[in-house]
N, C-alpha and C. Protein backbone atom coordinates (compact mmCIF):
# COMPACT_ATOMS: atom_id res chain seq x y z
N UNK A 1 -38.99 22.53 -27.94
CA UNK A 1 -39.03 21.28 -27.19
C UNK A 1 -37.87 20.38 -27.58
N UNK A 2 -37.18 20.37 -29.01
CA UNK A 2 -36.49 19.07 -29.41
C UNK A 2 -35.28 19.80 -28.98
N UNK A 3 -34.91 21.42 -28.35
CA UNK A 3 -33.74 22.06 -28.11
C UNK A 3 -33.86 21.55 -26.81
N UNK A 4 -34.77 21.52 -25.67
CA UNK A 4 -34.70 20.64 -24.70
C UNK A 4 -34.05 19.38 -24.44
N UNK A 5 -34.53 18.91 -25.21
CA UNK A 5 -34.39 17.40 -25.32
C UNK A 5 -32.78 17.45 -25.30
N UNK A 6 -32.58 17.99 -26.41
CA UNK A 6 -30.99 17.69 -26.50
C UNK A 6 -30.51 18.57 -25.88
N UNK A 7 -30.30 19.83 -25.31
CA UNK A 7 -29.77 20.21 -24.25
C UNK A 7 -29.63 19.41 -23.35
N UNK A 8 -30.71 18.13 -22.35
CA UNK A 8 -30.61 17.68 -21.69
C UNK A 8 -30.29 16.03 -21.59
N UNK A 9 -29.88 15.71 -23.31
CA UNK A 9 -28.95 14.64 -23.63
C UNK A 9 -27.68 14.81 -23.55
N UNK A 10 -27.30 16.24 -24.12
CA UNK A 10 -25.94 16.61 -24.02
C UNK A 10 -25.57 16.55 -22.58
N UNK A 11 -26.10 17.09 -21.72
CA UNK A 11 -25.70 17.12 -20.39
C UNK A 11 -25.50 16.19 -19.61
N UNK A 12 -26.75 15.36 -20.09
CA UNK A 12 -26.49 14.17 -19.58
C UNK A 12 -25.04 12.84 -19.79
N UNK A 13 -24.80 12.98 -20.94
CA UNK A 13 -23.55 12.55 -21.86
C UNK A 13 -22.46 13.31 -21.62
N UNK A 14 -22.51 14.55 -20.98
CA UNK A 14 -20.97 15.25 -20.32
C UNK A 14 -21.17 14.68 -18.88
N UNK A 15 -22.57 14.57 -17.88
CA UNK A 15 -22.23 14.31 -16.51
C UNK A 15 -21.78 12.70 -16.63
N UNK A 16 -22.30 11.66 -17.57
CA UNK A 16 -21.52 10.22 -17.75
C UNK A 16 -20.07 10.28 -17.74
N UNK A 17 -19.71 10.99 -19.21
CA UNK A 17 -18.46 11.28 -19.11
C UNK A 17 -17.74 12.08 -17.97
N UNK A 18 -17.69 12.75 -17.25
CA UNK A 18 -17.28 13.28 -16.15
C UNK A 18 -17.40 12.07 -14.64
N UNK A 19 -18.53 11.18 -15.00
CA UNK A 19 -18.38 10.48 -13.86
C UNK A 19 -17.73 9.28 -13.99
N UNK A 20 -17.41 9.12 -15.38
CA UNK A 20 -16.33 8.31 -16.20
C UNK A 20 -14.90 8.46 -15.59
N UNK A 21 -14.64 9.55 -15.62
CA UNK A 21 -13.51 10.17 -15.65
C UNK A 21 -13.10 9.98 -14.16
N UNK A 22 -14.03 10.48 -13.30
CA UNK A 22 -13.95 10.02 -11.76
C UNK A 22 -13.53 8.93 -11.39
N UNK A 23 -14.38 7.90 -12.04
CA UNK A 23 -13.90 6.47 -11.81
C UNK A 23 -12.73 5.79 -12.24
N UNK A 24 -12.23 6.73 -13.35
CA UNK A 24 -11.04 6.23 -13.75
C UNK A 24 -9.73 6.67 -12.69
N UNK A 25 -9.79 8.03 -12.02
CA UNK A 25 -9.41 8.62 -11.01
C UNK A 25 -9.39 7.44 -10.17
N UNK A 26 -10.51 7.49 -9.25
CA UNK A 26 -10.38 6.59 -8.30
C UNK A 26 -9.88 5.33 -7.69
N UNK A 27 -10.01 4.71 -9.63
CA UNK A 27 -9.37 2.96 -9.57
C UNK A 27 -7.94 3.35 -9.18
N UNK A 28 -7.29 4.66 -9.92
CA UNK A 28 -5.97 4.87 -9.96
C UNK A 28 -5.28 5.31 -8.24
N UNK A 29 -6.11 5.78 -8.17
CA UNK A 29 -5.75 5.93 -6.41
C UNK A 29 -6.13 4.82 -5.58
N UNK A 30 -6.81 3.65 -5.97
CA UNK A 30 -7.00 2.56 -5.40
C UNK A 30 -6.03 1.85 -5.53
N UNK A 31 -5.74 2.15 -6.71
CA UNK A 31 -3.99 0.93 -6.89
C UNK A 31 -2.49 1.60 -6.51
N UNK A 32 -2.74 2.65 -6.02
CA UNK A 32 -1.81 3.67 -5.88
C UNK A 32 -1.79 3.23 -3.94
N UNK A 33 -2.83 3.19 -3.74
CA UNK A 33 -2.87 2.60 -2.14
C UNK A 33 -2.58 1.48 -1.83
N UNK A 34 -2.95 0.55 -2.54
CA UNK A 34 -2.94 -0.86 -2.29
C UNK A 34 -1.36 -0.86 -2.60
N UNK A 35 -0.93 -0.75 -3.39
CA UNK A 35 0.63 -0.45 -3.70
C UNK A 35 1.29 -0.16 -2.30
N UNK A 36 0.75 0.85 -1.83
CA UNK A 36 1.93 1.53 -1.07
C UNK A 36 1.11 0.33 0.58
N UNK A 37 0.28 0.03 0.58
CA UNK A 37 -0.24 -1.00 1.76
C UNK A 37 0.71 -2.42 1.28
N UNK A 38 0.91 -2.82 0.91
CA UNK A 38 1.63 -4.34 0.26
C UNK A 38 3.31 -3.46 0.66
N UNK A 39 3.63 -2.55 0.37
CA UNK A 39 4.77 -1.95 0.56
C UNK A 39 5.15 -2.10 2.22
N UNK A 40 4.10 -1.17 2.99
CA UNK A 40 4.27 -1.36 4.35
C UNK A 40 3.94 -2.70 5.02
N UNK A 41 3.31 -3.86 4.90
CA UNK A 41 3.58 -4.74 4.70
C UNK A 41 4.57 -5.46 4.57
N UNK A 42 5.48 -5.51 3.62
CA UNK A 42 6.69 -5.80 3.11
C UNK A 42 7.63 -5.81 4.11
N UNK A 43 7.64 -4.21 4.41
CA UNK A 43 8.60 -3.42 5.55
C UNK A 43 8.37 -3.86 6.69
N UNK A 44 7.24 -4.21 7.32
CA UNK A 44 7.13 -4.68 8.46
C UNK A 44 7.37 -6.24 8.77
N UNK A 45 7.33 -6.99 7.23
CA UNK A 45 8.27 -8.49 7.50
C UNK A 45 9.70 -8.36 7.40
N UNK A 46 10.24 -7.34 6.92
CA UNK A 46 11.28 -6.82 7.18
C UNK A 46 11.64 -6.27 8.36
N UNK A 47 11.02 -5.63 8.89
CA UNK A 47 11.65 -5.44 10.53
C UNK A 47 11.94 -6.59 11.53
N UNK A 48 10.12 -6.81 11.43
CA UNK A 48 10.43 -8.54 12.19
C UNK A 48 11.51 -9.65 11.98
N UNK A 49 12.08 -9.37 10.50
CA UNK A 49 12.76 -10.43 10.81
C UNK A 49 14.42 -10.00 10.76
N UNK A 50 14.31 -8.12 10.51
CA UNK A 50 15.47 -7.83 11.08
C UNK A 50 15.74 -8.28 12.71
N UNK A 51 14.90 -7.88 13.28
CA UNK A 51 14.53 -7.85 14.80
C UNK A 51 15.00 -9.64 15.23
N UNK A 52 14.58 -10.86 14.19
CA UNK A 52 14.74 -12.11 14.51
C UNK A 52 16.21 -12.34 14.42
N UNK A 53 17.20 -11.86 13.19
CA UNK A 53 18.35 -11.91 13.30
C UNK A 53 19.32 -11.05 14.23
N UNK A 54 19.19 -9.87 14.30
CA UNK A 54 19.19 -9.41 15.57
C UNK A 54 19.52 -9.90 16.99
N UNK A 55 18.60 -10.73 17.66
CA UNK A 55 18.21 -11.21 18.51
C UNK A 55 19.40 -12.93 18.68
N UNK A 56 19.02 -13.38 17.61
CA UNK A 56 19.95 -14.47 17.59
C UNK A 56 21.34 -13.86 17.38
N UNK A 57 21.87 -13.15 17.13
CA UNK A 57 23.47 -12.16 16.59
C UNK A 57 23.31 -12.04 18.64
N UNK A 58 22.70 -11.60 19.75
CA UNK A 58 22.79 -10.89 20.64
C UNK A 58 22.61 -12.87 21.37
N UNK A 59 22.10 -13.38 21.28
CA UNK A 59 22.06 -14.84 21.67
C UNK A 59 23.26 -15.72 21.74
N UNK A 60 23.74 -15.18 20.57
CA UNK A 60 25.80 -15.88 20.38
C UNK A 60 26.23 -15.32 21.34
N UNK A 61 25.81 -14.07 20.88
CA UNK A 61 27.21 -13.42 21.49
C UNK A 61 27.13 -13.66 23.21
N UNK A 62 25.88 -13.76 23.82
CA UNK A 62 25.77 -13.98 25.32
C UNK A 62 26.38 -15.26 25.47
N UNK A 63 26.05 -16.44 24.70
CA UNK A 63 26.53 -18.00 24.55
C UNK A 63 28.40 -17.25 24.48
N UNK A 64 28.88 -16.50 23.40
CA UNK A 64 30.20 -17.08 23.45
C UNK A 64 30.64 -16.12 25.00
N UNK A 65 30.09 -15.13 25.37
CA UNK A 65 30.77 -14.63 26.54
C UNK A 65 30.46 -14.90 27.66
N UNK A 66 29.52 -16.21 27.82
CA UNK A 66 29.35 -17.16 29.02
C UNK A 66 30.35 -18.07 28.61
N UNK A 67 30.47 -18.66 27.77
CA UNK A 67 31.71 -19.88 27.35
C UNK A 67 33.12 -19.28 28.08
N UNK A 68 33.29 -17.67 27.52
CA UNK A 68 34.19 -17.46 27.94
C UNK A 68 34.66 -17.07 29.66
N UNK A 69 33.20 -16.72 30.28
CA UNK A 69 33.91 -16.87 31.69
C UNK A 69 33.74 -18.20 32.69
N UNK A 70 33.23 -19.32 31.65
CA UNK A 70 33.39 -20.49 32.61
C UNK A 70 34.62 -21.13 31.70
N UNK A 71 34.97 -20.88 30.56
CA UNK A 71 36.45 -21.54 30.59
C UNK A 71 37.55 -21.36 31.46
């Protein structure tokens, strides 16, 4: 009976530790995502505001080549 017992403490104390271990896994791929989400993020205020300068660079240039055919 007391080989029971602890057979089924031990086991129990490897499936903790093993679900330990999981969780430590998981946080790490949680921050491994959130990382790379804040990243794309990033990139996409980066486009937009490539896209904003852009736009004003294509705004001159219509302004200076209207200037230039009504001079």
């Amino acid at each position: 009976m007391a080989d029971q017992q602890y057979d089924a403490q031990t086991r129990i104390q490897v499936l903790l530790e093993f679900l330990h271990e999981r969780e430590m896994d998981l946080e790490d791929i949680a921050e491994q995502k959130c990382t790379k989400l804040e990243q794309c993020v990033q990139l996409r205020h980066y486009e937009i505001e490539a896209r904003q300068v852009s736009m004003v660079g294509i705004s001159i240039l219509l302004d200076r080549d209207s200037e230039m055919v009504f001079s």
